[in-house]
Protein backbone atom coordinates (compact mmCIF):
# COMPACT_ATOMS: atom_id res chain seq x y z
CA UNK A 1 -71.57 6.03 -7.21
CA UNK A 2 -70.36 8.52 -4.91
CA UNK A 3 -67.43 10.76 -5.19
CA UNK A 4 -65.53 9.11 -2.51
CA UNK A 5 -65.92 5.58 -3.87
CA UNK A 6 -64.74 6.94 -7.58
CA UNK A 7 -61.76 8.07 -6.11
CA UNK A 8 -61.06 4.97 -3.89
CA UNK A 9 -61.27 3.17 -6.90
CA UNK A 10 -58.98 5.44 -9.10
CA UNK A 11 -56.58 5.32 -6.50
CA UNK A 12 -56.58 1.96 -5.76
CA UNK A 13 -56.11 1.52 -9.89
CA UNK A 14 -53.12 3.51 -9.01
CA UNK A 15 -51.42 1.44 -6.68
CA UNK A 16 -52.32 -1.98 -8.73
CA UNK A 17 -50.65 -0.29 -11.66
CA UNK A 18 -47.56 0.83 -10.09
CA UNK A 19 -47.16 -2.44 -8.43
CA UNK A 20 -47.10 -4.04 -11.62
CA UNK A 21 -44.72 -1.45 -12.90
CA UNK A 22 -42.43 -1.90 -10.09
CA UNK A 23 -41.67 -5.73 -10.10
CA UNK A 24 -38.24 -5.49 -10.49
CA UNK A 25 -35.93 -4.43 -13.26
CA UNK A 26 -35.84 -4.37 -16.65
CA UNK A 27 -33.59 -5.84 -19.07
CA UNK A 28 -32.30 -2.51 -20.38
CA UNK A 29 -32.14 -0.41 -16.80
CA UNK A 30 -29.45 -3.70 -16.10
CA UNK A 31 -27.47 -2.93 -19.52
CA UNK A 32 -27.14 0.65 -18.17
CA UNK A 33 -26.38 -0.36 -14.94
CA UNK A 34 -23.51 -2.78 -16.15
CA UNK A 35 -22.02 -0.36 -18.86
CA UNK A 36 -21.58 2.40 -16.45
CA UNK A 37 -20.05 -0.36 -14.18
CA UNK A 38 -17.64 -1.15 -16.56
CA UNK A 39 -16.62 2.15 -17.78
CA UNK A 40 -15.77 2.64 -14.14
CA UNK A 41 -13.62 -0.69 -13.31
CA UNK A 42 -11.81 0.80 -16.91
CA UNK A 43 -10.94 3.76 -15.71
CA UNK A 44 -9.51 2.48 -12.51
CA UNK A 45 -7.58 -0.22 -14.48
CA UNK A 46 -5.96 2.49 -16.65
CA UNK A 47 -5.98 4.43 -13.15
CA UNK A 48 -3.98 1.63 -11.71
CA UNK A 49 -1.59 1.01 -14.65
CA UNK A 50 -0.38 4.33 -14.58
CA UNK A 51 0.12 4.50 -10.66
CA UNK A 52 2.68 1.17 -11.60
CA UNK A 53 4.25 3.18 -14.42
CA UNK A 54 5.23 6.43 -12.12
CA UNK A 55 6.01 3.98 -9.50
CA UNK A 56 8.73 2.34 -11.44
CA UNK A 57 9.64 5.72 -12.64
CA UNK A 58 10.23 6.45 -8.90
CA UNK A 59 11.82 3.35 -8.77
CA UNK A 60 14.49 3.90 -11.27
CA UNK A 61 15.64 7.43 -10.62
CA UNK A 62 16.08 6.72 -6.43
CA UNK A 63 18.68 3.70 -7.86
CA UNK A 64 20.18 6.37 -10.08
CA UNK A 65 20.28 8.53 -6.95
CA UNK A 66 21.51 5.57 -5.02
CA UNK A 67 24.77 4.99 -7.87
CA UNK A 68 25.65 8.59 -7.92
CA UNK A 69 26.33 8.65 -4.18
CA UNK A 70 27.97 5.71 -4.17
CA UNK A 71 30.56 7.59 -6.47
CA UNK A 72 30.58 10.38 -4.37
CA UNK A 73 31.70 8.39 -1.34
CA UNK A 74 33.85 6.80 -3.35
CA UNK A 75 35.70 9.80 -4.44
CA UNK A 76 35.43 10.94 -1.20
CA UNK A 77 37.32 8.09 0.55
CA UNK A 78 40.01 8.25 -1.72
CA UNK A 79 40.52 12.42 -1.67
CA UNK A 80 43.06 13.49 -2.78
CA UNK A 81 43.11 12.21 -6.31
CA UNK A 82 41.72 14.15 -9.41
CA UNK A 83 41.91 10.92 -11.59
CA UNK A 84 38.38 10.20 -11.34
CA UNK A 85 36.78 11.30 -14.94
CA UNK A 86 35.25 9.47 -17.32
CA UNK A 87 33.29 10.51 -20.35
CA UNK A 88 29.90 9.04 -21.66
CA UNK A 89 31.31 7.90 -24.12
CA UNK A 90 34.83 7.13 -23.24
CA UNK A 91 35.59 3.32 -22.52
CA UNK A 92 36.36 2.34 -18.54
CA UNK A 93 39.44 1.36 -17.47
CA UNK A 94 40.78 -1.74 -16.90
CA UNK A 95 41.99 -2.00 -13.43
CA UNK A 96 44.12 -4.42 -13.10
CA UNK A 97 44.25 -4.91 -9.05
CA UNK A 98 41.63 -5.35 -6.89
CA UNK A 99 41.49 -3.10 -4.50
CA UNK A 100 38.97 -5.58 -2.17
CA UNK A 101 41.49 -7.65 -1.59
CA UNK A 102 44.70 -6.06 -1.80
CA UNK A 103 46.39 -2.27 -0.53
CA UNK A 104 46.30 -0.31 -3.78
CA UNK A 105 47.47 3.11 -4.07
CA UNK A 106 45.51 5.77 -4.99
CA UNK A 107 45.46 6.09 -8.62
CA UNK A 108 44.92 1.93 -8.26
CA UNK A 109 41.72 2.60 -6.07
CA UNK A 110 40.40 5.58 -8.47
CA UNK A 111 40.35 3.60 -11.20
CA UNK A 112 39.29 0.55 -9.60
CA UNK A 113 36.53 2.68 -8.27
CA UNK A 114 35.37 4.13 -11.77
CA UNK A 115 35.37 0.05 -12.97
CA UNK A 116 33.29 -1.05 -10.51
CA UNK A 117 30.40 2.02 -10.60
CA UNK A 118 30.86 1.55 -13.97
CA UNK A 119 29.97 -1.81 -14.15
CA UNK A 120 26.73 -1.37 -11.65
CA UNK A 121 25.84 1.45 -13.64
CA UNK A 122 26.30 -0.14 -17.25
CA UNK A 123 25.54 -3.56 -16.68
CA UNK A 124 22.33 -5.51 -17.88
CA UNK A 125 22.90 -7.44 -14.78
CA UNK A 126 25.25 -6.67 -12.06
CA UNK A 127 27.32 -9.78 -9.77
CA UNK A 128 24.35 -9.14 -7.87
CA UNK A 129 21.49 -10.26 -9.96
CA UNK A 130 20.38 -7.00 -10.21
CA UNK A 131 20.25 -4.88 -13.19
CA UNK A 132 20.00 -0.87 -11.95
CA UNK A 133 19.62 1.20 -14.97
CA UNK A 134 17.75 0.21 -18.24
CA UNK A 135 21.00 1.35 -20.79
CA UNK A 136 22.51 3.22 -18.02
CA UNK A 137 25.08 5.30 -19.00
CA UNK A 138 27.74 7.15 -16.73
CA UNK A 139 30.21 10.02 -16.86
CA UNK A 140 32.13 11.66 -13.99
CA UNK A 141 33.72 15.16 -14.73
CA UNK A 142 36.40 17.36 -12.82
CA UNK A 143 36.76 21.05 -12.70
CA UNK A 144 39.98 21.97 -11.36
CA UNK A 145 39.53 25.75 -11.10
CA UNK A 146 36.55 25.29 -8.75
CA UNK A 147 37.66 21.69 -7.40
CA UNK A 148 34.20 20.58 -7.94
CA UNK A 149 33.02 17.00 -9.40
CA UNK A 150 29.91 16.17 -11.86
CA UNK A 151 28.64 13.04 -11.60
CA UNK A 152 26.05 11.98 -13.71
CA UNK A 153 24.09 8.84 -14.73
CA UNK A 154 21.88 8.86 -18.05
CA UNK A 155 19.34 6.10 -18.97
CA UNK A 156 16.52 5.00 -20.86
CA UNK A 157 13.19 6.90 -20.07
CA UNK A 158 11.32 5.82 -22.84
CA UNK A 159 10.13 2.45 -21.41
CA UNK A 160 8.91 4.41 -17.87
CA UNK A 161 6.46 6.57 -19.89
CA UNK A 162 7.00 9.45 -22.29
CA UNK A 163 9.99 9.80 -23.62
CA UNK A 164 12.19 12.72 -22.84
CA UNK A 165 12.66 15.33 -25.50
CA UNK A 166 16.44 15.97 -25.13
CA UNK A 167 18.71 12.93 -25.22
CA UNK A 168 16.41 10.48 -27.59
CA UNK A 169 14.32 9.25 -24.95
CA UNK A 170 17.35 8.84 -22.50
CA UNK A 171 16.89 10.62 -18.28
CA UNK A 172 20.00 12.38 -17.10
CA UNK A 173 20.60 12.79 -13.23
CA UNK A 174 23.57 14.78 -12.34
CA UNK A 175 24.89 16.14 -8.75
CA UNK A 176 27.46 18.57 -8.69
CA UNK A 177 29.36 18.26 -5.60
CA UNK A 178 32.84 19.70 -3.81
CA UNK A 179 35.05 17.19 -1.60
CA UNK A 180 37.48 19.10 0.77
């Protein structure tokens, strides 16, 4: 046999050979395949759950943002009046005219004022339907030496994702702010 035919033939055992090697997949190269699939559609669950989790984070502090300048435009309507202050921890008052209705005066209006945010802030569920803060807590405070107001909202953090360090897992928002 000649060199050329040997080699033909060698070759052409060559291609037969990988032909039969190439036929299609095998039962482990699809395992592979599939576990690195999954691992990926995993990570982009967990990916996606913690987008949701930030988002309501986001969420919850622009309607804490929202509460504190509704205050502020409150107090800010009714100048004038350095009755609006109300502790954490101090119980609202009770006012007992409502101001939507009827011509209060301004003491009336401030602390019809501090029932109402009080009630949006505090409440599980507002008139509304809508509950704003999970165990939202308020407190307005007055400086009279620098005429300045502190309003500030404080919730619960712990169910948006890590709990904060300070206040037992609770978020406080404050905005310090002058009305003239």
């Amino acid at each position: 046999m000649s060199m050329k035919l040997q080699a033909q033939k060698i070759t052409s055992k060559k291609v037969q050979l990988l032909k039969l090697q190439s036929k299609g997949f095998s039962l482990i190269e699809v395992l592979i395949s599939l576990s690195i699939l999954a691992a990926g559609l995993l990570g982009m669950t967990a990916l996606q759950n913690e987008a949701l989790q930030f988002n309501q984070a986001a969420f919850t502090d622009s309607q804490a943002q929202f509460l504190i300048n509704d205050m502020v435009e409150r107090i800010r309507a009714n100048r004038g009046n350095n009755t609006y202050a109300i502790a954490f921890n101090e119980v609202a008052p009770e006012a007992f005219v409502d101001c939507s209705s009827v011509t209060c005066s301004s003491n009336q209006m401030a602390t019809w004022d501090i029932e109402q945010w009080r009630d949006l802030v505090e409440s599980t569920v507002a008139d509304d339907g809508v509950s704003y803060l999970p165990g939202g807590e308020s407190q307005i405070l007055f400086n009279s030496l620098n005429q300045t107001y502190i309003i500030s909202v404080r919730y619960d953090w712990s169910q948006l994702g890590e709990p904060e360090l300070n206040n037992d897992g609770k978020r406080t928002i404050s905005v310090t702010t002058r009305i003239q």
